[in-house]
PDB file of N, CA and C in Angstrom:
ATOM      1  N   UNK A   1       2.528  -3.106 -23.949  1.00  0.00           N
ATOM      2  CA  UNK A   1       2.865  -2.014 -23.061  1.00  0.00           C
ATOM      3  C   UNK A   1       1.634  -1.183 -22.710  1.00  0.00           C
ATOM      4  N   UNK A   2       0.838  -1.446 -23.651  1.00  0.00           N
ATOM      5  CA  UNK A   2      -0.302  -0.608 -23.572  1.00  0.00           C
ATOM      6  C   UNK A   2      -1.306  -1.053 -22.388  1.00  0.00           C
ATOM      7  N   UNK A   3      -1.259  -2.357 -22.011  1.00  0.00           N
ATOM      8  CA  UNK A   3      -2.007  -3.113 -21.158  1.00  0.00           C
ATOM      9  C   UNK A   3      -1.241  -2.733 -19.420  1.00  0.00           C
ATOM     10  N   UNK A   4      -0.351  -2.119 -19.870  1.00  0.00           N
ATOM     11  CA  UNK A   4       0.590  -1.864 -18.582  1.00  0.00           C
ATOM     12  C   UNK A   4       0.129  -0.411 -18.056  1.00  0.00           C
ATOM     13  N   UNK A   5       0.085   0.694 -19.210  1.00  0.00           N
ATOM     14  CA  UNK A   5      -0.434   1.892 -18.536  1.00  0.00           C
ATOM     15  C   UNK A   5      -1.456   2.050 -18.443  1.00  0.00           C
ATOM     16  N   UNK A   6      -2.529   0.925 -18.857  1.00  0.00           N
ATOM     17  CA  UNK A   6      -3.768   0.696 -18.239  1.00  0.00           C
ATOM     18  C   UNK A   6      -3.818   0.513 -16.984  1.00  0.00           C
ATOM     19  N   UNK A   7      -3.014  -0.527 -16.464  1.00  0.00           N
ATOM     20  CA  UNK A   7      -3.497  -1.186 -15.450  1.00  0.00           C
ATOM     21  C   UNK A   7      -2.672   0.016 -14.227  1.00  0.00           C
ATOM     22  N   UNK A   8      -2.015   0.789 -14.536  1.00  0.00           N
ATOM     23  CA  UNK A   8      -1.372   1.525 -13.481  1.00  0.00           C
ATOM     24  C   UNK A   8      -2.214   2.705 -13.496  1.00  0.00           C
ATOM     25  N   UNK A   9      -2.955   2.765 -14.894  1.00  0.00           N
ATOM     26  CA  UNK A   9      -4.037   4.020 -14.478  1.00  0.00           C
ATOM     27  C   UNK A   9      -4.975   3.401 -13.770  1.00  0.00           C
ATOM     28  N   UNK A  10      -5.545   1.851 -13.861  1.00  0.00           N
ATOM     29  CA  UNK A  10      -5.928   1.392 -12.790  1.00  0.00           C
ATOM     30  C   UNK A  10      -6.006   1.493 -11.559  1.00  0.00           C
ATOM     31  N   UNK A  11      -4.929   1.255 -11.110  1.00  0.00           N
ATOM     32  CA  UNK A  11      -4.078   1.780  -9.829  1.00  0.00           C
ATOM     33  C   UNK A  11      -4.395   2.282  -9.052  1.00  0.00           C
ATOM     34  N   UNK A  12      -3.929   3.519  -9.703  1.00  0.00           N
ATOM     35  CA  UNK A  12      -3.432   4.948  -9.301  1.00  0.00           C
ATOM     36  C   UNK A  12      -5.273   5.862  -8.846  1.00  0.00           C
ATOM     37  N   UNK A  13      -6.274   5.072  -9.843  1.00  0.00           N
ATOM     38  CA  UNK A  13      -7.931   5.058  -9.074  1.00  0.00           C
ATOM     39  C   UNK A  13      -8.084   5.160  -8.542  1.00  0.00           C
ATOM     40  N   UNK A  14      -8.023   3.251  -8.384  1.00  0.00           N
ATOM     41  CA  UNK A  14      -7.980   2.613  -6.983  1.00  0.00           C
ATOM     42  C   UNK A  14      -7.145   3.658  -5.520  1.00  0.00           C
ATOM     43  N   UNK A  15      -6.205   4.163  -5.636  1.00  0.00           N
ATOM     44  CA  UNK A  15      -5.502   5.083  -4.863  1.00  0.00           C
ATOM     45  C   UNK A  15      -6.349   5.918  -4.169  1.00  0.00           C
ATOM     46  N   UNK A  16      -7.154   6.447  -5.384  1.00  0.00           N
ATOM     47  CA  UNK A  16      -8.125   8.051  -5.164  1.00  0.00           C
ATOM     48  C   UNK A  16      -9.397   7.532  -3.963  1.00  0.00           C
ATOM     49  N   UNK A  17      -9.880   5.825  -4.502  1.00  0.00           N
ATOM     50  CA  UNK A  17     -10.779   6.116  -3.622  1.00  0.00           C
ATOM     51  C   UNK A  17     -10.494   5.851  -2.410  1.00  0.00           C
ATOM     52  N   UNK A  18      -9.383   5.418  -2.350  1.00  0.00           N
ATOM     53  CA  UNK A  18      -8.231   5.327  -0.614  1.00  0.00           C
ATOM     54  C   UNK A  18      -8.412   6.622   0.111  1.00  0.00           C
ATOM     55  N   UNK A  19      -7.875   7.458  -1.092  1.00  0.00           N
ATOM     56  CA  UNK A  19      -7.797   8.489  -0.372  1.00  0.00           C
ATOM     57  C   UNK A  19      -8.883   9.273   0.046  1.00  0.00           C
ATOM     58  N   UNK A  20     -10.088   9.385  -0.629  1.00  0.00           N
ATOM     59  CA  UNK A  20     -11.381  10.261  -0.263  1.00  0.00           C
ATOM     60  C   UNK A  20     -11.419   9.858   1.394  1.00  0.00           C
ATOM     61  N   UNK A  21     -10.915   8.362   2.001  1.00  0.00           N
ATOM     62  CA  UNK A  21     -11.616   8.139   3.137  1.00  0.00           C
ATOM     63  C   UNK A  21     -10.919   9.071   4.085  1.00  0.00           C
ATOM     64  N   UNK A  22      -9.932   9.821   3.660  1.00  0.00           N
ATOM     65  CA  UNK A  22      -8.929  11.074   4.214  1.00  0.00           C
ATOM     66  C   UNK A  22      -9.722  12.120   4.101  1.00  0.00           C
ATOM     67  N   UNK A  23     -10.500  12.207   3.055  1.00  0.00           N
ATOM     68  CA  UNK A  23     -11.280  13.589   3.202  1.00  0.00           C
ATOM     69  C   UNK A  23     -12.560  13.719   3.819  1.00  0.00           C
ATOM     70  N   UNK A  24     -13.315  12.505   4.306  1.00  0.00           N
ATOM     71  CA  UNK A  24     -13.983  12.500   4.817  1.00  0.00           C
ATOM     72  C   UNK A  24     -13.867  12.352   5.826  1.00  0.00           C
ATOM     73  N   UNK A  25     -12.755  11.889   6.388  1.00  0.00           N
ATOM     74  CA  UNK A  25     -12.804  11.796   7.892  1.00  0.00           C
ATOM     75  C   UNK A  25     -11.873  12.364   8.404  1.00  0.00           C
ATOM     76  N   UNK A  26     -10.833  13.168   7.560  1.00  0.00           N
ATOM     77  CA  UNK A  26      -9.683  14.144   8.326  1.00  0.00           C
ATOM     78  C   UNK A  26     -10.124  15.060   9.873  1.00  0.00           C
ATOM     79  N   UNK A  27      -9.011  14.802  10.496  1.00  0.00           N
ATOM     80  CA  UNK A  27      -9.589  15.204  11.713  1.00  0.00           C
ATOM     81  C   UNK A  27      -9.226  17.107  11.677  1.00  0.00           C
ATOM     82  N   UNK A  28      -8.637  17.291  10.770  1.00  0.00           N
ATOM     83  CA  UNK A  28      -8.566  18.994  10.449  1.00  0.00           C
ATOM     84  C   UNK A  28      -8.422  19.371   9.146  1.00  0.00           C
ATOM     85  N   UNK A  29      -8.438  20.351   8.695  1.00  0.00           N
ATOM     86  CA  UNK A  29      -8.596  21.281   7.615  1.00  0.00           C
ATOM     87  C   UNK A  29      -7.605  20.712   6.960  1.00  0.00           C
ATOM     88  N   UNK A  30      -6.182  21.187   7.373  1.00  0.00           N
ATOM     89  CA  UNK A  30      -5.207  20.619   6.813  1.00  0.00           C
ATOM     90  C   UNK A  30      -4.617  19.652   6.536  1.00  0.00           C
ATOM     91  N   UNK A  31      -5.757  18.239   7.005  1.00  0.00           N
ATOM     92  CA  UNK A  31      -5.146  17.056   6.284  1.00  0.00           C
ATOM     93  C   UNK A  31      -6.389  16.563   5.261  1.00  0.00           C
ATOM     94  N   UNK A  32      -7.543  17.658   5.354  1.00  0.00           N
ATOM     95  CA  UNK A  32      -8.444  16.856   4.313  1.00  0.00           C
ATOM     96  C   UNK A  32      -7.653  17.971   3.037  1.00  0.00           C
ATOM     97  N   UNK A  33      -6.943  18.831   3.390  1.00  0.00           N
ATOM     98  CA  UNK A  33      -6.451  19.771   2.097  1.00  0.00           C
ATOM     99  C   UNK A  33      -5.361  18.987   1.358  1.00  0.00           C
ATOM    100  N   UNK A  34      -4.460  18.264   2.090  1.00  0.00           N
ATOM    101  CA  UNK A  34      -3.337  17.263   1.950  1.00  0.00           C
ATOM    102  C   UNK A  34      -4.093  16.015   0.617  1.00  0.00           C
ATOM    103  N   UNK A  35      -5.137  15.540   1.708  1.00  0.00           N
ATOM    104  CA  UNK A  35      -6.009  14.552   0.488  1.00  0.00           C
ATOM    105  C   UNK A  35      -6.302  15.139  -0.544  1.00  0.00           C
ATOM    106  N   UNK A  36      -6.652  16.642  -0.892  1.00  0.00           N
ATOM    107  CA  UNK A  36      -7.334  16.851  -2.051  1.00  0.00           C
ATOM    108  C   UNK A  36      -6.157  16.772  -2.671  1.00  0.00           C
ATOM    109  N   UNK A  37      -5.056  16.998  -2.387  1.00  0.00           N
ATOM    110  CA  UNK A  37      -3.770  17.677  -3.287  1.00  0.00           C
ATOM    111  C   UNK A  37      -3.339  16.040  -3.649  1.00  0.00           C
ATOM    112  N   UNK A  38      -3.423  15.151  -2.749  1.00  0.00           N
ATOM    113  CA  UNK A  38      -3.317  13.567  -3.459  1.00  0.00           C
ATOM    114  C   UNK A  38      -3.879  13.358  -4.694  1.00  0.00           C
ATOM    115  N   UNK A  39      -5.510  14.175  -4.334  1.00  0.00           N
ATOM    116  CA  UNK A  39      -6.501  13.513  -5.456  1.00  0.00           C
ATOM    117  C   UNK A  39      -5.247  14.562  -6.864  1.00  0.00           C
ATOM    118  N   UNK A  40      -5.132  15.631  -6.786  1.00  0.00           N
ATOM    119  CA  UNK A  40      -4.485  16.430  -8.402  1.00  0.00           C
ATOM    120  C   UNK A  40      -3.254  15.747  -8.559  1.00  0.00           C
ATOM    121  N   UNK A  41      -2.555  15.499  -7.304  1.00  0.00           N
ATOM    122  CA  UNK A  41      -1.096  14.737  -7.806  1.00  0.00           C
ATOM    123  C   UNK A  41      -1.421  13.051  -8.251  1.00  0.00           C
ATOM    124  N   UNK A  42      -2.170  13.063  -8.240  1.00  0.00           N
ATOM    125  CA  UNK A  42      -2.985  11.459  -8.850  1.00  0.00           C
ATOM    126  C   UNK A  42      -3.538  11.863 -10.160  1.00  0.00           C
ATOM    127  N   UNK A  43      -4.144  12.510 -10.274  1.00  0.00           N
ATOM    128  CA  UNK A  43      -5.259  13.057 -11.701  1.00  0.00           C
ATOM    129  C   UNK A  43      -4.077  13.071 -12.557  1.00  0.00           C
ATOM    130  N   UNK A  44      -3.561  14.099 -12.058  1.00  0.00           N
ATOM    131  CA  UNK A  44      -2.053  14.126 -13.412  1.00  0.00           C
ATOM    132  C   UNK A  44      -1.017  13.250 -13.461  1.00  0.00           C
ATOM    133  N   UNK A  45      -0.927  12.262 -12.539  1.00  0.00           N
ATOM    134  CA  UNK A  45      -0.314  11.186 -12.992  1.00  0.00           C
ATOM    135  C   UNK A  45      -1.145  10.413 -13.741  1.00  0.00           C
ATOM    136  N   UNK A  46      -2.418   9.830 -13.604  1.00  0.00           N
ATOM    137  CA  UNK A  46      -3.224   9.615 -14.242  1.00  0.00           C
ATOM    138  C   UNK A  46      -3.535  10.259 -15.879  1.00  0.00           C
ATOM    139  N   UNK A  47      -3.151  11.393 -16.046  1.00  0.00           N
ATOM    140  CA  UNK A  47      -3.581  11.749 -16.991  1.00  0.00           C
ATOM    141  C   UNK A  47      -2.177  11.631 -18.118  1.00  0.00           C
ATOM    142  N   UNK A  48      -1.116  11.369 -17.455  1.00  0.00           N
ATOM    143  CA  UNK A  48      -0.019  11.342 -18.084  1.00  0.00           C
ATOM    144  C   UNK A  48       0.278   9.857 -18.702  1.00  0.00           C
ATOM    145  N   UNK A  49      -0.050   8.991 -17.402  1.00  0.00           N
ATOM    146  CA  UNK A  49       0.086   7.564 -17.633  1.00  0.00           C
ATOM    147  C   UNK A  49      -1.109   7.078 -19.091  1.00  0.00           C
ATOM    148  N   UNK A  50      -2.531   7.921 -19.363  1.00  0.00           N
ATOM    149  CA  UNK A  50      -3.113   7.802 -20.460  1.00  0.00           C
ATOM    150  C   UNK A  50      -2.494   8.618 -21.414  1.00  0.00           C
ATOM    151  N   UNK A  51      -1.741   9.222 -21.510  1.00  0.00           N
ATOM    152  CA  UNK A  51      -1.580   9.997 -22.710  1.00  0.00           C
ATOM    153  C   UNK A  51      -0.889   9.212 -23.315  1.00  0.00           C
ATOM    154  N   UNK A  52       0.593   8.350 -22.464  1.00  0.00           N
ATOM    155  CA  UNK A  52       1.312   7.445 -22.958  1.00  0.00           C
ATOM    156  C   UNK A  52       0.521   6.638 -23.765  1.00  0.00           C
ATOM    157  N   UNK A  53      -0.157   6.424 -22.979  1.00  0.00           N
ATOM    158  CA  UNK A  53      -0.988   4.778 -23.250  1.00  0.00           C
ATOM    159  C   UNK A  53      -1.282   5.130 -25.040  1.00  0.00           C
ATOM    160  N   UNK A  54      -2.532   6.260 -24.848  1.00  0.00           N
ATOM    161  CA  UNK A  54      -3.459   6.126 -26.011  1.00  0.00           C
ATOM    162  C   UNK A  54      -2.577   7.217 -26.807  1.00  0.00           C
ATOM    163  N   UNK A  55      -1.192   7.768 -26.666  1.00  0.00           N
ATOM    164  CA  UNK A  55      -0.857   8.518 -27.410  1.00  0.00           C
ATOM    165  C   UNK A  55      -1.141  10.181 -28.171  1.00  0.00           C
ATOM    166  N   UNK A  56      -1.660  10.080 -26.699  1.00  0.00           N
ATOM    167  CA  UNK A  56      -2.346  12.437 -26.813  1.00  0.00           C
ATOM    168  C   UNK A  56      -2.029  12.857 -26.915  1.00  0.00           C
ATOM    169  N   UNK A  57      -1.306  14.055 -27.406  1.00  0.00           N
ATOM    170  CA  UNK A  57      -0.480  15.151 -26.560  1.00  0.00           C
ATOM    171  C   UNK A  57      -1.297  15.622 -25.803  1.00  0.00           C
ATOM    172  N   UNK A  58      -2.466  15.909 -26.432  1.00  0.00           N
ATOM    173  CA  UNK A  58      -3.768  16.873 -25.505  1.00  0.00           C
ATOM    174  C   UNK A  58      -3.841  16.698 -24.046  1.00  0.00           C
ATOM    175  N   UNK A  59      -3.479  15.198 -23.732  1.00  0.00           N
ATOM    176  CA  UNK A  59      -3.910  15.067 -22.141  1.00  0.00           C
ATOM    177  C   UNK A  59      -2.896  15.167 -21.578  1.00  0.00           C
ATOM    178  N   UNK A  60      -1.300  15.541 -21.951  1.00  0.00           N
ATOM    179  CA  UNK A  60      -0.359  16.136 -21.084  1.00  0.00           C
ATOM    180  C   UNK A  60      -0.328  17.175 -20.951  1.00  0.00           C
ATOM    181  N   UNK A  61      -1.027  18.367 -21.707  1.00  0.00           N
ATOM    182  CA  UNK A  61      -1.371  19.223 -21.570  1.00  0.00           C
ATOM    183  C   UNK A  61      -2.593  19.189 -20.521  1.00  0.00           C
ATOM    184  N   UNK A  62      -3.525  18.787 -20.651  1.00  0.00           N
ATOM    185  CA  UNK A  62      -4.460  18.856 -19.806  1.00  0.00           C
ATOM    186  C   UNK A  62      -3.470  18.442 -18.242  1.00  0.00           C
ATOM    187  N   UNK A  63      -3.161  17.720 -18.309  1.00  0.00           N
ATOM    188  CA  UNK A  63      -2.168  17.398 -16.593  1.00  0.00           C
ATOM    189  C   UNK A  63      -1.221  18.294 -16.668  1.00  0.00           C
ATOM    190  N   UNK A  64      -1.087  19.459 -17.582  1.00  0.00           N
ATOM    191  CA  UNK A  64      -0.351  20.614 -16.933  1.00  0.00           C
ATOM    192  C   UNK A  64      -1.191  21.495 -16.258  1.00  0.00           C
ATOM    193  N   UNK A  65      -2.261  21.764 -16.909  1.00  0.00           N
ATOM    194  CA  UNK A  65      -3.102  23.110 -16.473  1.00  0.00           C
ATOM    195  C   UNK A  65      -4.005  22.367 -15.226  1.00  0.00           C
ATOM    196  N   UNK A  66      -3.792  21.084 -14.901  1.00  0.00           N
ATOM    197  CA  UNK A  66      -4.338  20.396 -13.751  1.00  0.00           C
ATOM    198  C   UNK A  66      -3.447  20.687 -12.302  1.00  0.00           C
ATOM    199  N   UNK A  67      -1.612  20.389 -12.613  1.00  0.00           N
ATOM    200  CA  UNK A  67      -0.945  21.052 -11.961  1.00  0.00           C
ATOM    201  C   UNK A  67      -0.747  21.850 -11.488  1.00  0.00           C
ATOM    202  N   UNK A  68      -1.120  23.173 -12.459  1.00  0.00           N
ATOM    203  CA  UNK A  68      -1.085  24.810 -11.838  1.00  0.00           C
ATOM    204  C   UNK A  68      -2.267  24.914 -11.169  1.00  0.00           C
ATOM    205  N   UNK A  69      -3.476  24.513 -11.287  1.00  0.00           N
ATOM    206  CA  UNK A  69      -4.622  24.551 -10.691  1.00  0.00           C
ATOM    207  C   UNK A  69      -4.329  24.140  -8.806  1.00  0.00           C
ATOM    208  N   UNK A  70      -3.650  22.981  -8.848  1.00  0.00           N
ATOM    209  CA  UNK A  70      -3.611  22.305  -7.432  1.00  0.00           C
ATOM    210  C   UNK A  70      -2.547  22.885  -6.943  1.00  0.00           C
ATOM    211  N   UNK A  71      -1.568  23.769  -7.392  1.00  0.00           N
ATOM    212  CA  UNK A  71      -0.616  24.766  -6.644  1.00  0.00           C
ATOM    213  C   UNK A  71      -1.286  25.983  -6.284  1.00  0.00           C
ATOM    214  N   UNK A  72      -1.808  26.398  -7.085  1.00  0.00           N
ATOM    215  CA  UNK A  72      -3.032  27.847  -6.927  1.00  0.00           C
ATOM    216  C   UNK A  72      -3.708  27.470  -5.983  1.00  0.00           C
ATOM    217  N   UNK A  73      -4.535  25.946  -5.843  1.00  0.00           N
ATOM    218  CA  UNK A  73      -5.575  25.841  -4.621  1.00  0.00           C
ATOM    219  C   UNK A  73      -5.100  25.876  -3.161  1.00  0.00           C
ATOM    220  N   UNK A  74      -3.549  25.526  -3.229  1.00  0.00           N
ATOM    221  CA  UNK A  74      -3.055  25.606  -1.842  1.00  0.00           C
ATOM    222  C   UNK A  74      -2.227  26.284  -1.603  1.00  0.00           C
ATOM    223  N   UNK A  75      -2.222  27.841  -2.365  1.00  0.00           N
ATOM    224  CA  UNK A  75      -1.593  28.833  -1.527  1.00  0.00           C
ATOM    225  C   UNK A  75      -2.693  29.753  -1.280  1.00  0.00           C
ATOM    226  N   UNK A  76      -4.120  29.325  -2.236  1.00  0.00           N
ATOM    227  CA  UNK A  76      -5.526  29.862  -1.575  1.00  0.00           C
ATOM    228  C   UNK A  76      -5.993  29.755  -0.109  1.00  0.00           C
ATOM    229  N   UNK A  77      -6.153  27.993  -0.226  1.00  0.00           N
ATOM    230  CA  UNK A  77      -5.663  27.628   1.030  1.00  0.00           C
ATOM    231  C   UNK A  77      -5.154  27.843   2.471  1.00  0.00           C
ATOM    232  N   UNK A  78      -3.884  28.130   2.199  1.00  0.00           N
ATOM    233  CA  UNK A  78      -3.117  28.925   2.978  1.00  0.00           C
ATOM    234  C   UNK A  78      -3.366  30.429   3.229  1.00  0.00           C
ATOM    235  N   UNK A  79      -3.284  30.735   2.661  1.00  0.00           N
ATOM    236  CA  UNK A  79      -3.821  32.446   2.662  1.00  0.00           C
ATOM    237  C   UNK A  79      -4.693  32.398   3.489  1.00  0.00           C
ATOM    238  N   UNK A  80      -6.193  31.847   3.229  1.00  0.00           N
ATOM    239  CA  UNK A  80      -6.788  31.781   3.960  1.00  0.00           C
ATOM    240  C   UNK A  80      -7.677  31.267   5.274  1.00  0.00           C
ATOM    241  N   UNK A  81      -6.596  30.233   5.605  1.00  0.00           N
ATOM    242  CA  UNK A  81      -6.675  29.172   6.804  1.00  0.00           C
ATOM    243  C   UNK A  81      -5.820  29.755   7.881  1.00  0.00           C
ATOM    244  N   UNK A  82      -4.825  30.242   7.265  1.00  0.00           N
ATOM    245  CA  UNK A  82      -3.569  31.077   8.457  1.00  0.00           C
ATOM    246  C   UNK A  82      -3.788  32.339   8.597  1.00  0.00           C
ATOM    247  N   UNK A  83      -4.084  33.427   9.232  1.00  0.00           N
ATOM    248  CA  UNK A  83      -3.888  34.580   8.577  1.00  0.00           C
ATOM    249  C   UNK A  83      -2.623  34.952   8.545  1.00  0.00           C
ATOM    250  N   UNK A  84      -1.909  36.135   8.498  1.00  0.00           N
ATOM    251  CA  UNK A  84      -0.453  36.635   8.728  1.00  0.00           C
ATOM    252  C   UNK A  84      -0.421  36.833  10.390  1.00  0.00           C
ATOM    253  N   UNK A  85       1.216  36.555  10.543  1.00  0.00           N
ATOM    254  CA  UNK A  85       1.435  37.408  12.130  1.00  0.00           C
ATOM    255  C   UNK A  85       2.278  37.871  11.745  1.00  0.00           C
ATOM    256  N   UNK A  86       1.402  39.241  12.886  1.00  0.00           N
ATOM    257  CA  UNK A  86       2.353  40.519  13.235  1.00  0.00           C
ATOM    258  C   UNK A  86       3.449  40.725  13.896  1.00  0.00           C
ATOM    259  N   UNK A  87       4.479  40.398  12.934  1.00  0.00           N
ATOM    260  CA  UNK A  87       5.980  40.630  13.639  1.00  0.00           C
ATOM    261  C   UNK A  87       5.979  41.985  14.742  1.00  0.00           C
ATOM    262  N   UNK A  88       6.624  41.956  16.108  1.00  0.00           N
ATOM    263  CA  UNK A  88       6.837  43.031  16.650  1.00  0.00           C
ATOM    264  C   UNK A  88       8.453  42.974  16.732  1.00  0.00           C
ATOM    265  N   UNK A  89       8.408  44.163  16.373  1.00  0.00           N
ATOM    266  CA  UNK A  89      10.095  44.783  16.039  1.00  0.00           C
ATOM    267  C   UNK A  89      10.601  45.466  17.491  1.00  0.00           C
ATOM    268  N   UNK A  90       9.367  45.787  18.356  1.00  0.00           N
ATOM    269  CA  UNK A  90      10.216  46.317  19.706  1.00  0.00           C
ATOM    270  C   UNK A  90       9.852  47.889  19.351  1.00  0.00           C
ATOM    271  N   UNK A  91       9.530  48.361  18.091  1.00  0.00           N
ATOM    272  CA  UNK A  91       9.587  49.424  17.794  1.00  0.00           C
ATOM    273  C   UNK A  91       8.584  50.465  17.609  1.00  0.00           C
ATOM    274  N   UNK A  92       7.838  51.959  18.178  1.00  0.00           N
ATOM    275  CA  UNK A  92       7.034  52.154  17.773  1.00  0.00           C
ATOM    276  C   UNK A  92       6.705  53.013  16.180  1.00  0.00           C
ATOM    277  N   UNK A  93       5.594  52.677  15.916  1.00  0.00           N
ATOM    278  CA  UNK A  93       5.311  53.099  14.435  1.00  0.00           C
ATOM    279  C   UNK A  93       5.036  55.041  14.429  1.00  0.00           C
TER     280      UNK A  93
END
């Protein structure tokens, strides 16, 4: 079994360097941001599929605090790629 979550951490690599060709050549902001968020939703599958493997706890932990990291980066992201709009209510202030 162990030769199995090797080869899917294999994989799941192989995946990442698929995907860089998204970040290098995204034709806007928001799809090379899409790729990065591939690369963390990969890392922590990756990091989960080894923990099985070699039996960590440490590295499911580590693919937690990898998780909160790549949710934090894309409401950074956001924040600052969009700004806010100014609802008009019709009303003066």
């Amino acid at each position: 079994m162990t030769a199995f979550y090797l080869g899917l951490a294999s994989f799941l690599l192989i995946t990442l360097a698929a995907g860089m060709w998204r970040i290098l050549r995204g034709p806007s902001q928001a799809d090379r941001m899409l790729a990065a968020q591939l690369f963390g939703t990969t890392a922590v599958a990756i990091l989960l599929v080894l923990a099985q493997a070699m039996e960590q706890a440490a590295l499911r932990d580590v693919s937690l605090v990898f998780a909160l990291l790549a949710a934090v980066t894309v409401v950074a992201f956001v924040r600052r790629a969009w700004p806010p709009m100014i609802e008009e209510t019709g009303e003066d202030a």
